[in-house]
PDB file of N, CA and C in Angstrom:
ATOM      1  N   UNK A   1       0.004 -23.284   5.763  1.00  0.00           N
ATOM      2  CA  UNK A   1       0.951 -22.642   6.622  1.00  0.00           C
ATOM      3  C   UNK A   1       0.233 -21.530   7.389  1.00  0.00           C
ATOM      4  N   UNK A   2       0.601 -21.510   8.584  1.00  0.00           N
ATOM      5  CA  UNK A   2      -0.165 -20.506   9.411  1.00  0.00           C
ATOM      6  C   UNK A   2       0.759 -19.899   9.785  1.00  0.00           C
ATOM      7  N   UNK A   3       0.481 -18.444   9.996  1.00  0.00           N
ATOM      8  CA  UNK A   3       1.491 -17.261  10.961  1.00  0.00           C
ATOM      9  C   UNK A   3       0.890 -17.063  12.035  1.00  0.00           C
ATOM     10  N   UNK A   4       1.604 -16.847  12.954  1.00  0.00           N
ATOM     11  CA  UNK A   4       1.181 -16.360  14.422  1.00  0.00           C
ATOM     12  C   UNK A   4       1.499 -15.396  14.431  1.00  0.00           C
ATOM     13  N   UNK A   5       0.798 -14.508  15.377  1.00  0.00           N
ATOM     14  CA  UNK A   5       0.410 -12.792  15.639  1.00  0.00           C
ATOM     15  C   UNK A   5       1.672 -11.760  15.282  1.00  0.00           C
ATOM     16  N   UNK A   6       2.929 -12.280  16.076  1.00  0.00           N
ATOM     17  CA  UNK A   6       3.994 -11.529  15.850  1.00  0.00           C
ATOM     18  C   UNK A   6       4.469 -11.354  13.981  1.00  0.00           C
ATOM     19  N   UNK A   7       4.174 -12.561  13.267  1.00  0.00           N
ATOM     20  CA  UNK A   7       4.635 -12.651  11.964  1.00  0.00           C
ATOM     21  C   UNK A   7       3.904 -11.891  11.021  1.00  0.00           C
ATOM     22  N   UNK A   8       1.863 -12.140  11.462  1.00  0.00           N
ATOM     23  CA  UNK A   8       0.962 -11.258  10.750  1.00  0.00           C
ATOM     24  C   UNK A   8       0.961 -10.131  10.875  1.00  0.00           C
ATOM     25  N   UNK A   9       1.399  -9.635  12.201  1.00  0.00           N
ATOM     26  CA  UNK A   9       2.210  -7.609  12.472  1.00  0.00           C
ATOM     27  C   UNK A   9       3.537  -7.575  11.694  1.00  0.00           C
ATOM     28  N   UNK A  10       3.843  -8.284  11.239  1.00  0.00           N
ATOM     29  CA  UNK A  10       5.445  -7.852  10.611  1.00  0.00           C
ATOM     30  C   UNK A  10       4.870  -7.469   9.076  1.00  0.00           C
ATOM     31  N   UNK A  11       4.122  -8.578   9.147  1.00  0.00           N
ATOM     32  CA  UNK A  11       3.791  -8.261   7.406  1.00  0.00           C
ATOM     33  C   UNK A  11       2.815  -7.005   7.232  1.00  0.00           C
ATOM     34  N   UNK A  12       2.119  -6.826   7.804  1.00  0.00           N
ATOM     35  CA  UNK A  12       1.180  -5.798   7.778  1.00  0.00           C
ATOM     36  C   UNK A  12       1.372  -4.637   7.957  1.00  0.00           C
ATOM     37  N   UNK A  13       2.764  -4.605   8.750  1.00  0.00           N
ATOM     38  CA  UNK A  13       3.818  -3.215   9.066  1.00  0.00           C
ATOM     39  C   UNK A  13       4.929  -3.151   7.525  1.00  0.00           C
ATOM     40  N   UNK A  14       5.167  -4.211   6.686  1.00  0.00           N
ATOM     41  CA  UNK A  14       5.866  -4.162   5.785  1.00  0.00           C
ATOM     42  C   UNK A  14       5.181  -3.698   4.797  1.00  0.00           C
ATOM     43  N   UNK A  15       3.720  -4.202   4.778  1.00  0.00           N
ATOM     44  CA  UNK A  15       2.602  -3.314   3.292  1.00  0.00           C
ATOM     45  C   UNK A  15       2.387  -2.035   3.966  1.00  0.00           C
ATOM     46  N   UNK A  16       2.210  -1.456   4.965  1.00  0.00           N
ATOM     47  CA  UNK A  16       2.241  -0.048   5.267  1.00  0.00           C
ATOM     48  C   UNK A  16       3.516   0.112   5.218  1.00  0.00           C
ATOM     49  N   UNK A  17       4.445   0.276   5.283  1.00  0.00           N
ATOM     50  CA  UNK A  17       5.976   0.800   4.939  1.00  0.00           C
ATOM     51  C   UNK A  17       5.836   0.912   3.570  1.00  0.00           C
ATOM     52  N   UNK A  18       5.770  -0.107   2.566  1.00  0.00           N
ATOM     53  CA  UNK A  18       5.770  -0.173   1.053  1.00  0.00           C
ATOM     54  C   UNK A  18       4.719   0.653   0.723  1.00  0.00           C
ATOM     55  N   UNK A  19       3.539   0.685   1.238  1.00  0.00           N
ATOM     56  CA  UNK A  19       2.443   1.832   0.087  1.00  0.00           C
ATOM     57  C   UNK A  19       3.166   3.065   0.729  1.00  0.00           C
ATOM     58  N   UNK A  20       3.834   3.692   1.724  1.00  0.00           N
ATOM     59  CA  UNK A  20       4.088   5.133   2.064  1.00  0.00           C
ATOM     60  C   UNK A  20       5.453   5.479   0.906  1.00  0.00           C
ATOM     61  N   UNK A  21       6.426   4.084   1.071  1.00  0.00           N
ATOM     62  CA  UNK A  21       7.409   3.970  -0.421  1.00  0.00           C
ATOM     63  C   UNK A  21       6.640   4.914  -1.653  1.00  0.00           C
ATOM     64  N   UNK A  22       5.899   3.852  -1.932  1.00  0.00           N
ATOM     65  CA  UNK A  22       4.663   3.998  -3.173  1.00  0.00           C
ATOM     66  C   UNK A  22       4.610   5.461  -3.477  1.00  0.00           C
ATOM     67  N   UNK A  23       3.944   6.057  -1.961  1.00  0.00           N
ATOM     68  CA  UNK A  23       3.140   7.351  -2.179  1.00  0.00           C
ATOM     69  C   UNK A  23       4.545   8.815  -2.392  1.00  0.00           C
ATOM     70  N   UNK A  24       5.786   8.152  -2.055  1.00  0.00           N
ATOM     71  CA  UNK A  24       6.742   9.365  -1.883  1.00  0.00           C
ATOM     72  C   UNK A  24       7.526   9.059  -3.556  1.00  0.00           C
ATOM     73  N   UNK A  25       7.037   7.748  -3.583  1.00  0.00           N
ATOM     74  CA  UNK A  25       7.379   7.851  -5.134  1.00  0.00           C
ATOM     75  C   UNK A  25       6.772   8.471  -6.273  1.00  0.00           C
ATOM     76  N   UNK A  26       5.285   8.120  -6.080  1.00  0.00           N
ATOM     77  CA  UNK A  26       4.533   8.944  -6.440  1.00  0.00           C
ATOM     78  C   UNK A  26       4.759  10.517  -6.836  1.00  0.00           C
ATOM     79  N   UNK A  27       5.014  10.733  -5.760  1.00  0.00           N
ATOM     80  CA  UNK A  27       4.949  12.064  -5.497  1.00  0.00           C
ATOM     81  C   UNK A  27       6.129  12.828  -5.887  1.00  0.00           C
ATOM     82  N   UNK A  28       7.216  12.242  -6.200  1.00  0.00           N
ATOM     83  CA  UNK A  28       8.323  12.619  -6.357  1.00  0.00           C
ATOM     84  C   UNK A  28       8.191  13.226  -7.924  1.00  0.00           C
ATOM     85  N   UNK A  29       7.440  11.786  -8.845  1.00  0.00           N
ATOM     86  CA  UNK A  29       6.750  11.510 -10.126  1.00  0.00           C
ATOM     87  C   UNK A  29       6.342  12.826 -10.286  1.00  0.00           C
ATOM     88  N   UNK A  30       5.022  13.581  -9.833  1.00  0.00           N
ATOM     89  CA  UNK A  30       4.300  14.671 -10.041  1.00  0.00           C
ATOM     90  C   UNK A  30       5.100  15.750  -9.678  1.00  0.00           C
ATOM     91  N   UNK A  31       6.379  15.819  -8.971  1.00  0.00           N
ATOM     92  CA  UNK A  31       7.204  16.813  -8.941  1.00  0.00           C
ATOM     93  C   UNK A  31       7.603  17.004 -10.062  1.00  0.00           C
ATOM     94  N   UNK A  32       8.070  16.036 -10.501  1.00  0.00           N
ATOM     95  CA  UNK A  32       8.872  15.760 -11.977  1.00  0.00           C
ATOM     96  C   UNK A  32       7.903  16.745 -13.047  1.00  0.00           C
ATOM     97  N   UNK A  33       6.594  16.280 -12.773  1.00  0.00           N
ATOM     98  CA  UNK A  33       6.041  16.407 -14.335  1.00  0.00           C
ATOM     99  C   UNK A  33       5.674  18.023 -13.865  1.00  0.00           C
ATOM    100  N   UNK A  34       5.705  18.387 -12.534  1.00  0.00           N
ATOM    101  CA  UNK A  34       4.791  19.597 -12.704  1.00  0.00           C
ATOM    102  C   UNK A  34       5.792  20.487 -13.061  1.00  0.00           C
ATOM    103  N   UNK A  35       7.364  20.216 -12.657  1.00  0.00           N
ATOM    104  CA  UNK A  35       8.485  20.731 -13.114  1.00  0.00           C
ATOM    105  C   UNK A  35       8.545  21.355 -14.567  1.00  0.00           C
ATOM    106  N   UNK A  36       8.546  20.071 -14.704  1.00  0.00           N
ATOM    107  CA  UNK A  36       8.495  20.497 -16.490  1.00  0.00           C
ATOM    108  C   UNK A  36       7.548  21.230 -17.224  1.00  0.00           C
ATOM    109  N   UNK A  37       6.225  20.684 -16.776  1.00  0.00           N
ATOM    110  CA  UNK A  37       4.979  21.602 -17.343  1.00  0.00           C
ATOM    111  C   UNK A  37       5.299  23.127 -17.001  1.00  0.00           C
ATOM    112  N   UNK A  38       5.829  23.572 -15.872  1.00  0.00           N
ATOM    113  CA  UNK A  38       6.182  24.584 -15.603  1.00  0.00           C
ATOM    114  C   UNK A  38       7.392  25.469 -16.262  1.00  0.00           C
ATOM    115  N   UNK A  39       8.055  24.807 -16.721  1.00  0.00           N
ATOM    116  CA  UNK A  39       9.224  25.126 -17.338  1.00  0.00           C
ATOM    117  C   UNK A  39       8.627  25.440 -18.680  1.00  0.00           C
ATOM    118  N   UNK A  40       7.692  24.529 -19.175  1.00  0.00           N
ATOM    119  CA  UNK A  40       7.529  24.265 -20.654  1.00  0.00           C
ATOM    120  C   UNK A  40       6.704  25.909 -20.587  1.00  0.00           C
ATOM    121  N   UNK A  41       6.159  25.872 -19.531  1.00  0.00           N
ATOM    122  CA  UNK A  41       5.224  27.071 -19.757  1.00  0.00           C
ATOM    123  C   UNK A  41       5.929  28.539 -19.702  1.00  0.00           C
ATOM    124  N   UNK A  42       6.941  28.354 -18.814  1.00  0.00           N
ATOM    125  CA  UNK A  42       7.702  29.609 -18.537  1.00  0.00           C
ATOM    126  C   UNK A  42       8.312  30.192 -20.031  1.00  0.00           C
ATOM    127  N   UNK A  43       9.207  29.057 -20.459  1.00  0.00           N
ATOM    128  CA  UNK A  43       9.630  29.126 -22.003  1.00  0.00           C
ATOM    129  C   UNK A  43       8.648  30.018 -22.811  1.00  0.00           C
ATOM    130  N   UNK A  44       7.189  28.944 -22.994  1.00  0.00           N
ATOM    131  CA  UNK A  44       6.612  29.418 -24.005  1.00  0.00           C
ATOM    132  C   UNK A  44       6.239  31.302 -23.602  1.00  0.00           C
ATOM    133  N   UNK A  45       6.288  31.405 -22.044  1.00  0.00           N
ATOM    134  CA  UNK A  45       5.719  32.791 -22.233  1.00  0.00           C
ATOM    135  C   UNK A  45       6.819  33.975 -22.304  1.00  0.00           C
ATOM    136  N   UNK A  46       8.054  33.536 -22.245  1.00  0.00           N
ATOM    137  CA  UNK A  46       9.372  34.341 -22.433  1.00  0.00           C
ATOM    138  C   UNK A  46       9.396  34.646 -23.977  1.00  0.00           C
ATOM    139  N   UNK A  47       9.086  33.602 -24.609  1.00  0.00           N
ATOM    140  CA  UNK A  47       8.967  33.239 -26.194  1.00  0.00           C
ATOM    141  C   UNK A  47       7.978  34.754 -26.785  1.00  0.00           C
ATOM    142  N   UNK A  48       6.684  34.575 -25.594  1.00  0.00           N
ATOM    143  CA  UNK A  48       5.764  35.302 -26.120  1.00  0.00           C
ATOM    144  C   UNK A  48       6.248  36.899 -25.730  1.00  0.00           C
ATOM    145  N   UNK A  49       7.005  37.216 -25.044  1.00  0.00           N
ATOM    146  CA  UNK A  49       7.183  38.386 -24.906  1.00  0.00           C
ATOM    147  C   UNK A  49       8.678  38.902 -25.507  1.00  0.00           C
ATOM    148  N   UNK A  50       9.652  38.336 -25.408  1.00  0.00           N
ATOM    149  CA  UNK A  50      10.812  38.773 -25.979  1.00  0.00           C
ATOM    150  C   UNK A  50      11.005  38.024 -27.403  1.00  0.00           C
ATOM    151  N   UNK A  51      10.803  37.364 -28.318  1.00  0.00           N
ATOM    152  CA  UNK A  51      10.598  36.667 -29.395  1.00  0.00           C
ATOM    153  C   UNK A  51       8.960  36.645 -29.647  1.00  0.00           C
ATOM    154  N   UNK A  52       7.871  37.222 -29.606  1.00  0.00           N
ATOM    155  CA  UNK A  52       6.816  37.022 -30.487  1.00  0.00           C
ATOM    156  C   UNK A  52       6.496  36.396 -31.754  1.00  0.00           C
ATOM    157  N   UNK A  53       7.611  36.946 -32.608  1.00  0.00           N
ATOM    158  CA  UNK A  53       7.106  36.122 -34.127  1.00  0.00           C
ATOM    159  C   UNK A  53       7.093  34.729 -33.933  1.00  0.00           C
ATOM    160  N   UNK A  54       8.707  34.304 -33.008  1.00  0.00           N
ATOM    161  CA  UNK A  54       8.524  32.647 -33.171  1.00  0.00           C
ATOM    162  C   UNK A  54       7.372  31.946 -31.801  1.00  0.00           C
ATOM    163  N   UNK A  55       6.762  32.308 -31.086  1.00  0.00           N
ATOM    164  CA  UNK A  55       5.874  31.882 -30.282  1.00  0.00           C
ATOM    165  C   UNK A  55       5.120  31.046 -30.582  1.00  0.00           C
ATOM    166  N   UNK A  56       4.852  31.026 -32.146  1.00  0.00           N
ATOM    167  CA  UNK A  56       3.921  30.077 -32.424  1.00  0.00           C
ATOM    168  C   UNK A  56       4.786  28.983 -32.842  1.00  0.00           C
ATOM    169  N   UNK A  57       5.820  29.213 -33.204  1.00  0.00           N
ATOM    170  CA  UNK A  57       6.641  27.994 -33.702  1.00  0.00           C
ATOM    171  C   UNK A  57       6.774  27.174 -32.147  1.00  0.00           C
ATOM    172  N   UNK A  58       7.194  27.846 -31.295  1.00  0.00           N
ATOM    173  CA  UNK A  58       7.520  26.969 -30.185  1.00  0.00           C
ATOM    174  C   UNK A  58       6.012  26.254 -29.682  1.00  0.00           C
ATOM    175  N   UNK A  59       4.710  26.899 -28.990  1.00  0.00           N
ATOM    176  CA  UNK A  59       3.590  26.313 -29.172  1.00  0.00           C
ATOM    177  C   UNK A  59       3.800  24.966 -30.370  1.00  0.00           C
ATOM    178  N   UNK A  60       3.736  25.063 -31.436  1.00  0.00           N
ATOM    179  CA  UNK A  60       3.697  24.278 -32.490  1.00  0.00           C
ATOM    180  C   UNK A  60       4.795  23.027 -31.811  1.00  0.00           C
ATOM    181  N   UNK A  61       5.726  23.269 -31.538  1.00  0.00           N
ATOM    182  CA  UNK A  61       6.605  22.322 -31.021  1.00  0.00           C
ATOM    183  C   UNK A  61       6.437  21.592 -29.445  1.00  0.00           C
ATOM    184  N   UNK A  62       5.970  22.345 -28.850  1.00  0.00           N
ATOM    185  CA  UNK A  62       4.774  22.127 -27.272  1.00  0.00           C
ATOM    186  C   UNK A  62       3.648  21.201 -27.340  1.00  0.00           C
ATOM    187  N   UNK A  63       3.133  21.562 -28.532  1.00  0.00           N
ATOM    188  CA  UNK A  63       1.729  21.157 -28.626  1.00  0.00           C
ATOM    189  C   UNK A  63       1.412  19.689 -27.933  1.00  0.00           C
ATOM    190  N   UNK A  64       2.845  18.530 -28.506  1.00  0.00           N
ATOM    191  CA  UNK A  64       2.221  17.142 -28.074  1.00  0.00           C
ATOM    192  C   UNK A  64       2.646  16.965 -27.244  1.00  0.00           C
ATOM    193  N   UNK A  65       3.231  17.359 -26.080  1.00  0.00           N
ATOM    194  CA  UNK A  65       3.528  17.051 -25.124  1.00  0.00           C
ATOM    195  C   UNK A  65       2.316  17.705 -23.938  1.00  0.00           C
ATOM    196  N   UNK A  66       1.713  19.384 -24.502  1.00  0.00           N
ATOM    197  CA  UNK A  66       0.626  19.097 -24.159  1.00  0.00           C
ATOM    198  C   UNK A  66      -0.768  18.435 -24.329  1.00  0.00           C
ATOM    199  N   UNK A  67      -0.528  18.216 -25.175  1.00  0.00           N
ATOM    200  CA  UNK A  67      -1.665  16.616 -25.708  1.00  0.00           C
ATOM    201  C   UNK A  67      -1.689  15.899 -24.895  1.00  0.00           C
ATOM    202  N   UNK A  68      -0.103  15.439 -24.638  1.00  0.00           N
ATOM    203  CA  UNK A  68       0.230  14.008 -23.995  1.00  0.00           C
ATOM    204  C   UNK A  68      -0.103  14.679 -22.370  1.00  0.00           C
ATOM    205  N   UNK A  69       0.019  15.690 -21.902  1.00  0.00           N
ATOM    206  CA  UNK A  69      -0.273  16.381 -20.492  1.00  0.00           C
ATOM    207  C   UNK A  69      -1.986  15.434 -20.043  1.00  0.00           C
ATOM    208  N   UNK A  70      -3.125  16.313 -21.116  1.00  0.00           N
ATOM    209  CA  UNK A  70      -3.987  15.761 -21.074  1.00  0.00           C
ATOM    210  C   UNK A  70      -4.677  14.397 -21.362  1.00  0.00           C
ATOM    211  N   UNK A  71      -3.688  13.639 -22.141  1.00  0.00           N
ATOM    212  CA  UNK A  71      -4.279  12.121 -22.713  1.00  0.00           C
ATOM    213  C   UNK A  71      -3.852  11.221 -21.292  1.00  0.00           C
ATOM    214  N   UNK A  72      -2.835  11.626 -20.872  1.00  0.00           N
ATOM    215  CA  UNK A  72      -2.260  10.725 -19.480  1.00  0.00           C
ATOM    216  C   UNK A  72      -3.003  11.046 -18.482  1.00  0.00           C
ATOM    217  N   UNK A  73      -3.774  12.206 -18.303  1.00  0.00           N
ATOM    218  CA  UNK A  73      -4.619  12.618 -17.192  1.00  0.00           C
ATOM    219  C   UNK A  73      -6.022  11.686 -17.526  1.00  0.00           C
ATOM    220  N   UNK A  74      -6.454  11.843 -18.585  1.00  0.00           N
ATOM    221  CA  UNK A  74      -7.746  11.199 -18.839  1.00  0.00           C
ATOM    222  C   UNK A  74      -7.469   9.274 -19.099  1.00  0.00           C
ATOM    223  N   UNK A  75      -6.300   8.913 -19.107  1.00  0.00           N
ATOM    224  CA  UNK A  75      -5.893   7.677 -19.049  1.00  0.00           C
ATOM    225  C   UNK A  75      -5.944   6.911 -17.860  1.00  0.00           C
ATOM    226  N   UNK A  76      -5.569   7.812 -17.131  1.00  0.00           N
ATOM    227  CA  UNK A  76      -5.308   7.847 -15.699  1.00  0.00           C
ATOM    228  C   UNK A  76      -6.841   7.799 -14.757  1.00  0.00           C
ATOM    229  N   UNK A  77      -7.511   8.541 -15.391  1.00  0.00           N
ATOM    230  CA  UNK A  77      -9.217   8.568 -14.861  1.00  0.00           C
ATOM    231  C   UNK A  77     -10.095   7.427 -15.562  1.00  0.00           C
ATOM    232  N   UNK A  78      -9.980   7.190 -16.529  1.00  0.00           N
ATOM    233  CA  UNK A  78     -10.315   5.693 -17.280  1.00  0.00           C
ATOM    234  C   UNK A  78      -9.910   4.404 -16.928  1.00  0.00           C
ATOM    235  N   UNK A  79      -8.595   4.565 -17.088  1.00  0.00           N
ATOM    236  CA  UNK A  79      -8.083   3.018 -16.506  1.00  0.00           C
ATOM    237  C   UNK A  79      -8.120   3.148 -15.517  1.00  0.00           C
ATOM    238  N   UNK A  80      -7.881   4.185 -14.462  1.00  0.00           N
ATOM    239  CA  UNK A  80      -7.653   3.819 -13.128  1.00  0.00           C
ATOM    240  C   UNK A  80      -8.730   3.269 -12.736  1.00  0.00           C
ATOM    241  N   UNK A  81      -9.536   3.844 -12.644  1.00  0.00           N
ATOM    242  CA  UNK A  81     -10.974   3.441 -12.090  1.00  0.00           C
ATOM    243  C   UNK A  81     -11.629   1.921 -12.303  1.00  0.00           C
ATOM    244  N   UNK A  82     -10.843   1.121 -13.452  1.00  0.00           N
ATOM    245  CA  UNK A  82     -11.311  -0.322 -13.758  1.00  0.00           C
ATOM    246  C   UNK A  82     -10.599  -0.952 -13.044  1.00  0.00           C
ATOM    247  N   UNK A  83     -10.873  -1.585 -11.639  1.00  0.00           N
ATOM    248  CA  UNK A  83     -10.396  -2.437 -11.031  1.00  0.00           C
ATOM    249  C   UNK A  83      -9.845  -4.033 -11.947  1.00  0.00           C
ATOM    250  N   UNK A  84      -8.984  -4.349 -11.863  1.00  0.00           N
ATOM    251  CA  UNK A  84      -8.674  -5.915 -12.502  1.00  0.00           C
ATOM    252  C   UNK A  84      -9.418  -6.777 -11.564  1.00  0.00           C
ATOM    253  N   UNK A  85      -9.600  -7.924 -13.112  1.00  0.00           N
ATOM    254  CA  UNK A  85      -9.921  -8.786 -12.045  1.00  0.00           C
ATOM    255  C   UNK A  85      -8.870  -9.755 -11.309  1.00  0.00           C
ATOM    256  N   UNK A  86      -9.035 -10.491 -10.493  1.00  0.00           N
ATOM    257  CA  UNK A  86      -8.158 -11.100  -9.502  1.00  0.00           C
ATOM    258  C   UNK A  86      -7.809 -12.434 -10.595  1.00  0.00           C
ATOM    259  N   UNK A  87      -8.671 -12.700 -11.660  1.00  0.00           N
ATOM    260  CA  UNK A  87      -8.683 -14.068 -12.326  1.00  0.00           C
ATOM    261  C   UNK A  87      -7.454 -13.782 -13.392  1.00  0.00           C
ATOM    262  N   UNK A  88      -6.981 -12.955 -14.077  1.00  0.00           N
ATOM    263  CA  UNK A  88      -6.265 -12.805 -14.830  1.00  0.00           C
ATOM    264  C   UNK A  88      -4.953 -13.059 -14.680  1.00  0.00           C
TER     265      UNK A  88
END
């Protein structure tokens, strides 16, 4: 099956429409998380100044989610970088 010019610009205007989708989704994503990291952080330092004793309890309760902050970042730099192959 062959496309002619007008059909191969439609499609090629539809994968640029979809990756800009992609990228505002994306991005929406890292709003999300920086939200929270931010929040998580605000908490812990309210914790540290008006509640001190329990600061460490909350840290203690923080902890894996900042784990998980950094394991998804370095997941993200590992896997991303391994292209698939096309055969799979």
């Amino acid at each position: 099956m062959q496309f002619d010019t007008p059909q191969r610009n439609a499609v090629a205007m539809l994968f640029l429409k979809l990756r800009d989708h992609q990228n505002t989704a994306a991005e929406v994503l890292w709003g999300v998380w920086l939200a929270l990291g931010g929040f998580a952080y605000v908490i812990l330092s309210f914790m540290g100044e008006l509640l001190p004793r329990y600061q460490g309890k909350v840290f203690t309760y923080a902890q894996p989610a900042f784990l998980g902050e950094v394991a998804i970042m370095l997941w993200l730099v590992i896997k991303g970088a391994q292209p698939r192959s096309l055969r799979s």
